[in-house]
Protein backbone atom coordinates (compact mmCIF):
# COMPACT_ATOMS: atom_id res chain seq x y z
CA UNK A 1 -0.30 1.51 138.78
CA UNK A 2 0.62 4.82 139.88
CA UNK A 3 2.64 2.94 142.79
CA UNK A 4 4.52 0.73 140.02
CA UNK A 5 5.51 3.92 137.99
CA UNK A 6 7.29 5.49 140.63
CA UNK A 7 9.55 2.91 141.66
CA UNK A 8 10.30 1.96 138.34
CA UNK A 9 11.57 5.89 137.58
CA UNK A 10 13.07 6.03 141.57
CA UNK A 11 15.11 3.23 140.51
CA UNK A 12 15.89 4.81 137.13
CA UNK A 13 16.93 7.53 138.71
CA UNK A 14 19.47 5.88 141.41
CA UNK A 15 21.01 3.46 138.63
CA UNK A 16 21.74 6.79 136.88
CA UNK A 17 22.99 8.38 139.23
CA UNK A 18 25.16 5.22 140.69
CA UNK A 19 26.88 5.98 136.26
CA UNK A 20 27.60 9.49 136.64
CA UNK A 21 29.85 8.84 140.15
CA UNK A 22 31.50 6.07 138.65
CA UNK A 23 35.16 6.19 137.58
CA UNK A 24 34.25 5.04 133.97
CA UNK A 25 32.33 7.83 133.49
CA UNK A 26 34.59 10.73 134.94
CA UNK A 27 37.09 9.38 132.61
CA UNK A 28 35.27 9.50 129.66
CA UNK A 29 33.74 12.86 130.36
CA UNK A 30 36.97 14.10 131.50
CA UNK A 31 38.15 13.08 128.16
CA UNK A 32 35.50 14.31 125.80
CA UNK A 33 35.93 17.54 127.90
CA UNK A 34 39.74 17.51 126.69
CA UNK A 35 38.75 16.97 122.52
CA UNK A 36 35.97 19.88 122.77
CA UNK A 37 38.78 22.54 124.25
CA UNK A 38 41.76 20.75 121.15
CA UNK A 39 38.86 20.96 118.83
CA UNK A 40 38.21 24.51 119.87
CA UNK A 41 42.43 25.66 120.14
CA UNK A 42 42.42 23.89 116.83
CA UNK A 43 39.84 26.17 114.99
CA UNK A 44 40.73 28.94 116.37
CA UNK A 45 44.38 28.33 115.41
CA UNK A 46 43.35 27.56 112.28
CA UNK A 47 41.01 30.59 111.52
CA UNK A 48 44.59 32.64 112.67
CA UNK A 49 46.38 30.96 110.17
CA UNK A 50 44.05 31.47 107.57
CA UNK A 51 43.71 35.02 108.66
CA UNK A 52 47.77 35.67 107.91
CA UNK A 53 47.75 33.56 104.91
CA UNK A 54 45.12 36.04 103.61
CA UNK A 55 46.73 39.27 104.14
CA UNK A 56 50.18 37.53 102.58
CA UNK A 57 48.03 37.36 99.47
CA UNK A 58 46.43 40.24 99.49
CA UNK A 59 50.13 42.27 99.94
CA UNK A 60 51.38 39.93 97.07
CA UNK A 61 48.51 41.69 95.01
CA UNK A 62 49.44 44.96 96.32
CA UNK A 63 53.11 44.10 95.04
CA UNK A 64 52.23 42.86 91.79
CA UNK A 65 50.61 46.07 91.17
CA UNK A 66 53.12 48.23 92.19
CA UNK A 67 55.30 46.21 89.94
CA UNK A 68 53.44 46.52 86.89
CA UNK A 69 53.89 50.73 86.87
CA UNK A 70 57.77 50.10 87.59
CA UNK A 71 58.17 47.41 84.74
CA UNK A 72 56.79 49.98 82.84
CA UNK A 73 59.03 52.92 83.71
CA UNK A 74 62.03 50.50 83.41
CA UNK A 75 61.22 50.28 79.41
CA UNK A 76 60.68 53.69 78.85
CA UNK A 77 62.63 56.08 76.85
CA UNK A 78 63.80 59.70 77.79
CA UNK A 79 64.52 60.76 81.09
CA UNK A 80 62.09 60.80 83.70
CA UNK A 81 60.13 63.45 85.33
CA UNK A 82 60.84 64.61 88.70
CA UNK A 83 57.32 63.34 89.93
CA UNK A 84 57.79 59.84 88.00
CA UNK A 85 61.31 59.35 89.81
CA UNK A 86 59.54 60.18 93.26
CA UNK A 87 56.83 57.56 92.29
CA UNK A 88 59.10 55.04 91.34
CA UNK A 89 60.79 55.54 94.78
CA UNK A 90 57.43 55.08 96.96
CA UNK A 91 56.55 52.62 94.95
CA UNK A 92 60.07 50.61 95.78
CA UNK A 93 60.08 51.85 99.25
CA UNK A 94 56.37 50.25 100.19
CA UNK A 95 57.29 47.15 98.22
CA UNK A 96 60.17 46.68 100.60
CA UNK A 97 58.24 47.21 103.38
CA UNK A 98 55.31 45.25 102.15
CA UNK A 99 58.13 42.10 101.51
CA UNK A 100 59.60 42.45 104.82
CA UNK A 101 55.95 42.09 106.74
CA UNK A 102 55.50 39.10 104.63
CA UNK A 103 59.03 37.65 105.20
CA UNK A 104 58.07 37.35 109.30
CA UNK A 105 54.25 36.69 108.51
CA UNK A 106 55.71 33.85 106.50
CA UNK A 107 58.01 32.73 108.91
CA UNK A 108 55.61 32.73 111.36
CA UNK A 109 53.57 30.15 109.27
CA UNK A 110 56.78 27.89 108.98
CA UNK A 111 57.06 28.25 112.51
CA UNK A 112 53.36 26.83 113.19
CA UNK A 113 53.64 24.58 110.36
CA UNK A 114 55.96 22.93 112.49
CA UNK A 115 54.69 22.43 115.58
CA UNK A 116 51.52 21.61 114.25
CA UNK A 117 50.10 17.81 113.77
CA UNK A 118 46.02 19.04 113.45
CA UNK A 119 44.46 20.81 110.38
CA UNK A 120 47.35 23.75 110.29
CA UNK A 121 49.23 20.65 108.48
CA UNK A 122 46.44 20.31 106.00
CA UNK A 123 47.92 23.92 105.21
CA UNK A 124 51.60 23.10 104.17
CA UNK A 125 51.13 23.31 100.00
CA UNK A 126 49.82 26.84 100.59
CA UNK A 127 52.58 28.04 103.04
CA UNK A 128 55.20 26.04 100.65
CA UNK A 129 53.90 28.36 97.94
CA UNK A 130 53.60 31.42 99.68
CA UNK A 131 57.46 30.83 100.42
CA UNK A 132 58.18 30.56 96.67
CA UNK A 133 56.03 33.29 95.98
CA UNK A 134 58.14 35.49 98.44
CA UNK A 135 61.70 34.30 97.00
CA UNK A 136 60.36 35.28 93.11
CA UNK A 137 58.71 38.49 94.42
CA UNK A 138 62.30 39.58 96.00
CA UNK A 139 64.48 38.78 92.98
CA UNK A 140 61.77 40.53 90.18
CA UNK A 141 62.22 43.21 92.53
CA UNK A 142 65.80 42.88 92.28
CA UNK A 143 65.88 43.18 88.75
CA UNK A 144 63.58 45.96 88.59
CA UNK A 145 66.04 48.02 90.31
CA UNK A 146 68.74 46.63 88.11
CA UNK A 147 66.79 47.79 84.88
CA UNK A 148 65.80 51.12 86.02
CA UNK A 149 69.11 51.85 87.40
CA UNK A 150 70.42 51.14 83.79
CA UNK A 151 67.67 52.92 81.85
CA UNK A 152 69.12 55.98 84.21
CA UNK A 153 72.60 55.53 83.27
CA UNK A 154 71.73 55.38 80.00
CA UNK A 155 70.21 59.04 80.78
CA UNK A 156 72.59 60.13 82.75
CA UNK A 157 75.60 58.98 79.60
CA UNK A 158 72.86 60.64 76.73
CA UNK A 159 72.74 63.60 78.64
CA UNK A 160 76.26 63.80 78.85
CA UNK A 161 76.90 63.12 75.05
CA UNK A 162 73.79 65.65 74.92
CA UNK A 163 75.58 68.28 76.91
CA UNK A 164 79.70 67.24 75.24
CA UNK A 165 77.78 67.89 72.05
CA UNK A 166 76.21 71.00 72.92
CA UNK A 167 79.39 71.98 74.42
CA UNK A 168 81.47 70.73 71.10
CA UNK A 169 78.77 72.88 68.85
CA UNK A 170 78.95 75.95 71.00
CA UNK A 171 83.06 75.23 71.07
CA UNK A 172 83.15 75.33 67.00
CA UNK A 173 80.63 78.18 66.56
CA UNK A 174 83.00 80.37 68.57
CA UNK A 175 85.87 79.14 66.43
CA UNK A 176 83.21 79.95 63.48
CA UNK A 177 82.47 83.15 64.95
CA UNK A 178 86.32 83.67 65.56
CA UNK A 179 87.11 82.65 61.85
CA UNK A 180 84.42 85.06 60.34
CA UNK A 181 85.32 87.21 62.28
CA UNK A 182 89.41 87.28 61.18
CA UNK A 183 87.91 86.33 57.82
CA UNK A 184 86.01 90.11 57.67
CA UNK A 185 89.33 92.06 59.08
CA UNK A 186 91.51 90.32 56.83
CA UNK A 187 88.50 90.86 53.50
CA UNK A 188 88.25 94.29 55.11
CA UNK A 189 91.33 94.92 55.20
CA UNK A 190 92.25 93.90 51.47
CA UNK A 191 89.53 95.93 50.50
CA UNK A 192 91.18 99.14 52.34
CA UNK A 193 92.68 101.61 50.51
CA UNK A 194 93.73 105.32 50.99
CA UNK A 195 94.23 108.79 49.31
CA UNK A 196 95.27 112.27 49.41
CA UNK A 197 94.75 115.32 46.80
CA UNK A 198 96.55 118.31 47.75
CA UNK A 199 98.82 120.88 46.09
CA UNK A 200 102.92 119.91 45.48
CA UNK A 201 103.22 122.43 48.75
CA UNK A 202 100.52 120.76 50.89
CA UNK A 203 101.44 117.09 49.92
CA UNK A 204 105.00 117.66 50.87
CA UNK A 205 104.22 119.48 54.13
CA UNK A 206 102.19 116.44 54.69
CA UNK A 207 105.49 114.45 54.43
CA UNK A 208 103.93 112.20 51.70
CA UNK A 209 105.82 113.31 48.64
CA UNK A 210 109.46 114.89 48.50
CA UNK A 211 110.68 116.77 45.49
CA UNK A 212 109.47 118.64 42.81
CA UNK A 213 110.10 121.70 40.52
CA UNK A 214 113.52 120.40 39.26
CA UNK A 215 112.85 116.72 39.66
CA UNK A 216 109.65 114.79 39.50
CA UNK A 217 108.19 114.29 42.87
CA UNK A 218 108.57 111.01 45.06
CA UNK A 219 105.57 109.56 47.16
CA UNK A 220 107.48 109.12 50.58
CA UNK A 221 106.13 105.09 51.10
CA UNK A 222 108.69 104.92 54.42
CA UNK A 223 106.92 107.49 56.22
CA UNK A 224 103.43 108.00 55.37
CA UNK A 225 100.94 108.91 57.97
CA UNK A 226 97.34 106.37 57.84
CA UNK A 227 95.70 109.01 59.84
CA UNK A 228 96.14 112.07 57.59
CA UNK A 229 94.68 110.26 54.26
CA UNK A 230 90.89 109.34 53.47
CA UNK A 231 89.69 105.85 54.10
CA UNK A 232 87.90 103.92 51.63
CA UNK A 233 86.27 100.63 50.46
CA UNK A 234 87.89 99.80 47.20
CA UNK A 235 84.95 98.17 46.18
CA UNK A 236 82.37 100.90 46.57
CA UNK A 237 84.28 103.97 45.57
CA UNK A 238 84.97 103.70 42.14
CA UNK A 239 85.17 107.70 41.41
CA UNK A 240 87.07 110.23 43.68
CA UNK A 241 86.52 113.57 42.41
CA UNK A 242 89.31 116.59 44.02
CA UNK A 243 87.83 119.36 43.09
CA UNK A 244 90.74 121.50 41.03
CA UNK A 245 90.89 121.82 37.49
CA UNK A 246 93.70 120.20 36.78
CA UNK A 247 95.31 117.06 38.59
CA UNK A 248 97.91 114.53 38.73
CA UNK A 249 98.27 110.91 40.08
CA UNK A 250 101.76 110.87 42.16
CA UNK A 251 101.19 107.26 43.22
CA UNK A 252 102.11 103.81 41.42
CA UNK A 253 98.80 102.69 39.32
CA UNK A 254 98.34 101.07 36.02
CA UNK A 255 97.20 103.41 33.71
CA UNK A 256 94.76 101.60 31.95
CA UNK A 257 92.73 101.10 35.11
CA UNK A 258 91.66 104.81 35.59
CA UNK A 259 90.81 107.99 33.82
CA UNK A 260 91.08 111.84 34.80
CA UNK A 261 87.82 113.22 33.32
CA UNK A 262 86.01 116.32 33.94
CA UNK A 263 82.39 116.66 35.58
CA UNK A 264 80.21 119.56 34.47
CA UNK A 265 81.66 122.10 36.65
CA UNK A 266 85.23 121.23 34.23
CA UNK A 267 86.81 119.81 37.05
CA UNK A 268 88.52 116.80 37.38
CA UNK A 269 87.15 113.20 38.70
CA UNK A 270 89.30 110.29 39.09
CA UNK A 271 87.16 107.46 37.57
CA UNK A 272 88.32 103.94 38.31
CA UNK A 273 87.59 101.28 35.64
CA UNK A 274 89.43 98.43 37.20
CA UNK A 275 89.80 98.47 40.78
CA UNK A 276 91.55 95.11 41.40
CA UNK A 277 94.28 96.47 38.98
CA UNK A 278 93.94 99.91 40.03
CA UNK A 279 95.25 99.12 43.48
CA UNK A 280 97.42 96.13 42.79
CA UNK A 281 100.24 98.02 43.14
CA UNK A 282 100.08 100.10 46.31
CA UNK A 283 97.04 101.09 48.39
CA UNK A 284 97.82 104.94 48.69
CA UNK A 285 96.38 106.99 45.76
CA UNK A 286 98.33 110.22 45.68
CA UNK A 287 96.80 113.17 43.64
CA UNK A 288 98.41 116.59 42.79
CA UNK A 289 96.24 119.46 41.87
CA UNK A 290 96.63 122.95 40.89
């Protein structure tokens, strides 16, 4: 028995052996051999693929993001801060960067897509819409930077009419200021008025009248002297006493306008009852005493 069992496994054996050295068999272990190393290129090809599709996605994400905060700032009103505009600016600066990584990631893909006939192929509606995706990314982009260079125009143009208005207000209250001012020197000046009590001797060494004794004196209008008379508001002085008992006006004024009284002391005060008509006439009062 034990005889029997080892030359039926001896010749086992040497028919097995008599396989493995035939032709037949190299060839078809040569060419299982060659779909284990396509199967493996294949996977690992694949698993690349998949690995670059992912990060696409994931700096799609990162755009969208970034996108929402700009869409944002594109609809808002007033001008921006200083650390909002340098936001906006990273935020536009890492998109472009972001797009152009995906732009040669994406190309790559196509690339691969192409020279591929295993399950990279099964891939091609992904990379198709990753393409897309890129294209729409780049023009909302686009118009991003369209809006929020308008929204800063906008600024820039309200700021201006801002500052033109500013400048037009500040422009009229000068004038204003200007105006009230030649309005108070001209209402001053209306409201100016002068005088002079003195004896016939003094007032004529003054050079403000000229006669007397046989003639009734003359106020001297040509020459008189601003600087040698007493300078009044009309509208606050409405009684100018001179300090003699007796006195007489020399100047033009309508009589009923004014009175010569006395004060306790008996002398005389020049009251003024109507001081529009008092100094119609002229704006020198001229007063004689004795």
């Amino acid at each position: 028995m034990k005889k029997l069992f080892f030359l039926l496994f001896a010749a086992t054996a040497l028919v097995s052996c008599n396989v493995k050295n035939s032709d037949e068999y190299k060839a078809l272990q040569a060419k299982n051999d060659s779909l284990m190393q396509v199967n493996e290129k294949g996977g690992s090809e694949l698993a690349e693929v998949m690995g670059i599709i992912n990060d696409v996605e994931e700096n799609f994400n990162q755009i969208k993001e970034a996108e929402k905060y700009l869409t944002v700032q594109s609809q808002g009103k007033g001008e921006m801060t200083s650390d909002t505009k340098t936001r906006v600016q990273e935020n536009f600066q890492m998109i472009n960067d972001i797009l152009k990584k995906n732009k040669t990631d994406i190309e790559a893909l196509n690339k691969r897509l192409k020279n591929s006939s295993g399950e990279v192929s099964t891939l091609k509606t992904t990379i198709e819409r990753l393409n897309t995706q890129l294209t729409e990314r780049a023009n909302a982009i686009v118009k991003l930077q369209s809006d929020l260079a308008s929204r800063d125009k906008q600024i820039m143009e309200l700021t201006s009419n801002v500052h033109d208005l500013t400048q037009n207000v500040e422009n009229l209250s000068t004038q204003v200021e200007s105006q009230a001012s030649t309005i108070k020197e001209q209402d001053t000046a209306l409201n100016t008025a002068y005088y002079m009590f003195g004896t016939s001797s003094e007032l004529k060494d003054a050079k403000v009248v000229k006669g007397g004794f046989l003639s009734s004196p003359k106020v001297m209008k040509e020459s008189i002297d601003k600087s040698i008379f007493i300078k009044i508001d009309i509208r606050n002085v409405k009684a100018i006493p001179v300090y003699a008992k007796k006195a007489k006006v020399l100047s033009e004024h309508p009589s009923a306008s004014y009175k010569l009284d006395k004060d306790a002391n008996g002398q005389v005060v020049l009251n003024i009852s109507d001081y529009q008509k008092f100094w119609s006439l002229t704006q020198f009062l001229i007063i004689e005493v004795n």
